[in-house]
Protein backbone atom coordinates (compact mmCIF):
# COMPACT_ATOMS: atom_id res chain seq x y z
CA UNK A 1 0.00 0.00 0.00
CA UNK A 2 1.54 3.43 -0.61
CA UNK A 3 0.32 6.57 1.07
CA UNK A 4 -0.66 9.63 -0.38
CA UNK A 5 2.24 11.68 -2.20
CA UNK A 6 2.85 16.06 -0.75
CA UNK A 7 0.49 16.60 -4.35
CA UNK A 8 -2.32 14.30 -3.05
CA UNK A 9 -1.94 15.61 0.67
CA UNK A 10 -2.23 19.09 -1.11
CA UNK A 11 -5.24 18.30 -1.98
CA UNK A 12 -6.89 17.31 0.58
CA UNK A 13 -5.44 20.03 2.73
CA UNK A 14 -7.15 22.54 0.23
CA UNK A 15 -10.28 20.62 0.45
CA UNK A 16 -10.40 21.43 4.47
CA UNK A 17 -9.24 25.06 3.51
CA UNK A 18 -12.84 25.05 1.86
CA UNK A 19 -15.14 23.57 4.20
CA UNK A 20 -13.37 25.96 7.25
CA UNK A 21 -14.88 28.50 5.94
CA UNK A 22 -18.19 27.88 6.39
CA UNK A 23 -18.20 26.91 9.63
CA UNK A 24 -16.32 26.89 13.28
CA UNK A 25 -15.14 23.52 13.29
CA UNK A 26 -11.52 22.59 13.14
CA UNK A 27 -11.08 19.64 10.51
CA UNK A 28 -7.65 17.43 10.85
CA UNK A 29 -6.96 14.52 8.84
CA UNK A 30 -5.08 11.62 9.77
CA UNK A 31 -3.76 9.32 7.54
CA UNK A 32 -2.03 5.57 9.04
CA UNK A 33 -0.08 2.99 7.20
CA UNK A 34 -1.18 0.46 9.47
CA UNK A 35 -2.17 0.97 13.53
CA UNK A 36 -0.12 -1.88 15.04
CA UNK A 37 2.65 -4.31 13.40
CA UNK A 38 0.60 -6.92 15.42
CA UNK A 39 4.34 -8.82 16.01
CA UNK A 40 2.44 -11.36 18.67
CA UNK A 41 0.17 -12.67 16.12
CA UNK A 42 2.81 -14.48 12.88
CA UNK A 43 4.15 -16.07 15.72
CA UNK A 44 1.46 -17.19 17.19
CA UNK A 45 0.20 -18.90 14.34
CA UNK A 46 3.40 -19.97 13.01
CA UNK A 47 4.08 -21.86 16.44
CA UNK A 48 0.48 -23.23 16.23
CA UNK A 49 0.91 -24.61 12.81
CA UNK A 50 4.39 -25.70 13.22
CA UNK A 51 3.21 -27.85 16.07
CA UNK A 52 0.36 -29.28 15.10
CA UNK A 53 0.37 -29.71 11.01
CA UNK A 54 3.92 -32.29 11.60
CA UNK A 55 2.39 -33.85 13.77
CA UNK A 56 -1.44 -34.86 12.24
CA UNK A 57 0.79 -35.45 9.22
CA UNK A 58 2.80 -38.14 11.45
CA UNK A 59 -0.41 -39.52 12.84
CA UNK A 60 -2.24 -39.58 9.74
CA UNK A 61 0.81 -41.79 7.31
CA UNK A 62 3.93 -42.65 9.81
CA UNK A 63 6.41 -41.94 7.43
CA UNK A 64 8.17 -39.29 9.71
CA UNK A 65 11.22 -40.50 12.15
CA UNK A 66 11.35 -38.69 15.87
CA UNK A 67 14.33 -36.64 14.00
CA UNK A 68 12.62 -35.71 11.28
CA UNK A 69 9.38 -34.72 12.77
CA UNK A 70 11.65 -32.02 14.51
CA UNK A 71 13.08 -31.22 11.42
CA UNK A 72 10.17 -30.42 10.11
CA UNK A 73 8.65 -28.53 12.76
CA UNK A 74 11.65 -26.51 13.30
CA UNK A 75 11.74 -25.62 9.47
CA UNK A 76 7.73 -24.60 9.81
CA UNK A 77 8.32 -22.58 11.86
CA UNK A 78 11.13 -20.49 10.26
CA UNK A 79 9.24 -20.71 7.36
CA UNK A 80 5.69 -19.78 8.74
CA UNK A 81 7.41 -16.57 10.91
CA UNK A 82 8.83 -15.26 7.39
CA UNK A 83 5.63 -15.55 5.60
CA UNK A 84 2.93 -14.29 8.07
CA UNK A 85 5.77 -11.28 9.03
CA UNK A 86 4.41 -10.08 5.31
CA UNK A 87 2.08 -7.27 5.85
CA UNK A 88 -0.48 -8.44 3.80
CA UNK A 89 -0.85 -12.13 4.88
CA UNK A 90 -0.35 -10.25 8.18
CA UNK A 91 -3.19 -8.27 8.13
CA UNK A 92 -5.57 -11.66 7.24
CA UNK A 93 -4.29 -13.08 10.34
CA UNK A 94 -6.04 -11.10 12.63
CA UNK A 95 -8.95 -11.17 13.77
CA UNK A 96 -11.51 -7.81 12.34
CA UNK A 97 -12.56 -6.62 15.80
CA UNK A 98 -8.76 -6.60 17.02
CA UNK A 99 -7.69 -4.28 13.97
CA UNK A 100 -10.94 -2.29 14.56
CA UNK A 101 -9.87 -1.92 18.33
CA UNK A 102 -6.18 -1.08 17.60
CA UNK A 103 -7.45 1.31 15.07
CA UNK A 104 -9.86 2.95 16.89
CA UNK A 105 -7.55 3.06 19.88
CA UNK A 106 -5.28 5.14 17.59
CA UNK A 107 -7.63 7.62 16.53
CA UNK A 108 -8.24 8.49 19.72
CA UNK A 109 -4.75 9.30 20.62
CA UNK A 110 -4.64 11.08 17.46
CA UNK A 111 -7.58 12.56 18.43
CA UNK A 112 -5.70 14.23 21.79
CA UNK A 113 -2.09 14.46 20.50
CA UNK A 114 -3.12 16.70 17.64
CA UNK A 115 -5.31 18.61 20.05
CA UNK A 116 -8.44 18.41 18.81
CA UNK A 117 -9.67 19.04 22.52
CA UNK A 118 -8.45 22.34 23.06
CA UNK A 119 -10.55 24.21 20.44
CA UNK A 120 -12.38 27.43 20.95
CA UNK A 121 -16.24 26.14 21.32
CA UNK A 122 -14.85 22.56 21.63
CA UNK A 123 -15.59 22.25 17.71
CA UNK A 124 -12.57 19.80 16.72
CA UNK A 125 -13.27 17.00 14.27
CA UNK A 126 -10.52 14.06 13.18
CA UNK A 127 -10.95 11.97 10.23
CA UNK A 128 -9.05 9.27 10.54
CA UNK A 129 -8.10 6.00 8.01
CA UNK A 130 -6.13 2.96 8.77
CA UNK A 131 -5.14 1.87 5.35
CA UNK A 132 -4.10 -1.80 6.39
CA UNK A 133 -7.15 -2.37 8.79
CA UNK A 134 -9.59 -0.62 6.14
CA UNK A 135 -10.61 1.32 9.13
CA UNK A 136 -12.20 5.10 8.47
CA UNK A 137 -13.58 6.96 11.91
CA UNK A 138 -15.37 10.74 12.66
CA UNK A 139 -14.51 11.81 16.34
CA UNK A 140 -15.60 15.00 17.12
CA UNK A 141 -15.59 17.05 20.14
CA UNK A 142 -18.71 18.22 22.14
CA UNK A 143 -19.63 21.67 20.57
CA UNK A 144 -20.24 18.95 17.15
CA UNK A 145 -21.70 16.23 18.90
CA UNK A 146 -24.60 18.84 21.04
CA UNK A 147 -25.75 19.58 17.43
CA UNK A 148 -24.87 16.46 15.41
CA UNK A 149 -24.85 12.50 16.83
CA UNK A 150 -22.98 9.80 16.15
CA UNK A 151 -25.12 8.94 13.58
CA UNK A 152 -24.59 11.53 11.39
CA UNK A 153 -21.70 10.45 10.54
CA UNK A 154 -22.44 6.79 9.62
CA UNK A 155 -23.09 6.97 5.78
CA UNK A 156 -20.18 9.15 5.56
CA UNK A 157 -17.36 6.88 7.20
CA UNK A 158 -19.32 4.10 5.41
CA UNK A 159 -18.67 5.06 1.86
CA UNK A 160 -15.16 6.00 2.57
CA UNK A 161 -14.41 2.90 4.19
CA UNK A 162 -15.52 1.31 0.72
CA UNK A 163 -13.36 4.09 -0.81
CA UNK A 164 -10.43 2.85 0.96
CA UNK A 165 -10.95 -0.90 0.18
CA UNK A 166 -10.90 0.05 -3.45
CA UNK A 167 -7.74 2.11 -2.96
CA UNK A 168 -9.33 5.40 -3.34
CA UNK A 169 -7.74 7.17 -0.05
CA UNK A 170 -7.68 10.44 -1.71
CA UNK A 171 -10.86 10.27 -3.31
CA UNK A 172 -12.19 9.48 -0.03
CA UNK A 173 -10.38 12.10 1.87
CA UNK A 174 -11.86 15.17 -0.24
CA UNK A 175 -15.70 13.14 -0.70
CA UNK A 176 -15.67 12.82 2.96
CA UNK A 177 -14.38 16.37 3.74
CA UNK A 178 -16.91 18.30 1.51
CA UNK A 179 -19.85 16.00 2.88
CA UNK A 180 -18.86 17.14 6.55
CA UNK A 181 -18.70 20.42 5.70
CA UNK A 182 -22.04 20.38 4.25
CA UNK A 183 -23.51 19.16 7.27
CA UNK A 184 -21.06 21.37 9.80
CA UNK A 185 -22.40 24.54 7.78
CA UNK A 186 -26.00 24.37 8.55
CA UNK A 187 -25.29 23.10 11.89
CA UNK A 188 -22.12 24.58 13.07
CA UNK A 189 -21.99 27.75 11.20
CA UNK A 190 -19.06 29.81 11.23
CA UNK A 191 -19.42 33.06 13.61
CA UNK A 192 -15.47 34.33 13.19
CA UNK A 193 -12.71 34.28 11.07
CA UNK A 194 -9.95 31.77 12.64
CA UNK A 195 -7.77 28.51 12.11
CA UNK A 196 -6.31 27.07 15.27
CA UNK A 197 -4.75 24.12 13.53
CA UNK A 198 -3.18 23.07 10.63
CA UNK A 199 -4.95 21.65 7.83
CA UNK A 200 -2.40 19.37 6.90
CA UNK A 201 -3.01 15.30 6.46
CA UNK A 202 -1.19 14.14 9.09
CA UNK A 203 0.85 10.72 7.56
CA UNK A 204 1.77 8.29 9.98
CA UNK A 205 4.12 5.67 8.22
């Protein structure tokens, strides 16, 4: 997967440039390769397999001496490691809800490190994508979510999630920004001139 090159990140920075101005809310974008290298989980399942697949194969035909039954778990489980350690077979050994935890977990660091709760009016807003977990999220802080719920939000992060699967991050990004806006301008209409944070996409390799 390849993030979004300084043109693309351009873009969507101009893209929150445009929606700021019709209302108080402070947009930042965050953009993650992946939210956790999950190291635990190729060796789990490379120790599982390694263990169990010489073995049933043992059971099942007898062909396999004490020494080479060894050999052949040992060599699994080299194998296995080096093969699950790639981020895409990676990413299918793990459970959804654990990447959806990890991810959302993430956001809502990002959420606090790029202060997003220190706004005047409390009128922050992240957008955030996992690219590996094919995660997209909306938090927003309380002077959005007195005039908009949750579930405002929900057709939004759903079509850019299916942006994302299709590999349409940028797409996403600026589809996602301009529908937010149109919703944050009726409901949290701009009363001053002001930009407290950057509008930047924030990459985190």
């Amino acid at each position: 997967m390849a993030l979004l090159t300084e043109h693309e990140q351009r873009k969507v920075a101009e893209a929150i440039a445009r929606v700021e101005r019709d209302t108080d809310a402070e947009l930042v974008t965050v953009l993650a390769a992946r939210a956790d290298d999950y190291a635990y989980i190729p060796l789990l399942w490379a120790s599982l397999l390694a263990l169990v697949v010489p073995g049933v194969l043992h059971y099942l035909t007898g062909w396999l001496t004490m020494h080479s039954l060894l050999l052949v778990q040992w060599i699994s489980f080299v194998v296995l490691c080096l093969v699950f350690r790639l981020p895409k077979v990676t990413t299918h050994l793990i459970p959804r809800h654990v990447r959806h935890w990890r991810a959302s977990n993430l956001a809502r660091r990002q959420f606090l490190e790029q202060n997003l709760h220190h706004t005047v009016g409390s009128t922050g807003m992240l957008i955030f994508v996992c690219e590996a977990e094919r995660y997209v999220e909306i938090l927003v802080d309380e002077g959005i979510s007195r005039r908009l719920d949750d579930k405002s939000w929900d057709a939004i992060v759903a079509a850019f999630t299916e942006q994302v699967r299709q590999g349409q991050t940028l797409q996403g990004f600026v589809t996602c920004i301009e529908a937010c806006g149109e919703l944050l301008k009726v409901h949290v209409p701009v009363t001053q001139v002001r930009n407290e944070l950057p509008n930047r996409l924030v990459v985190l390799g």
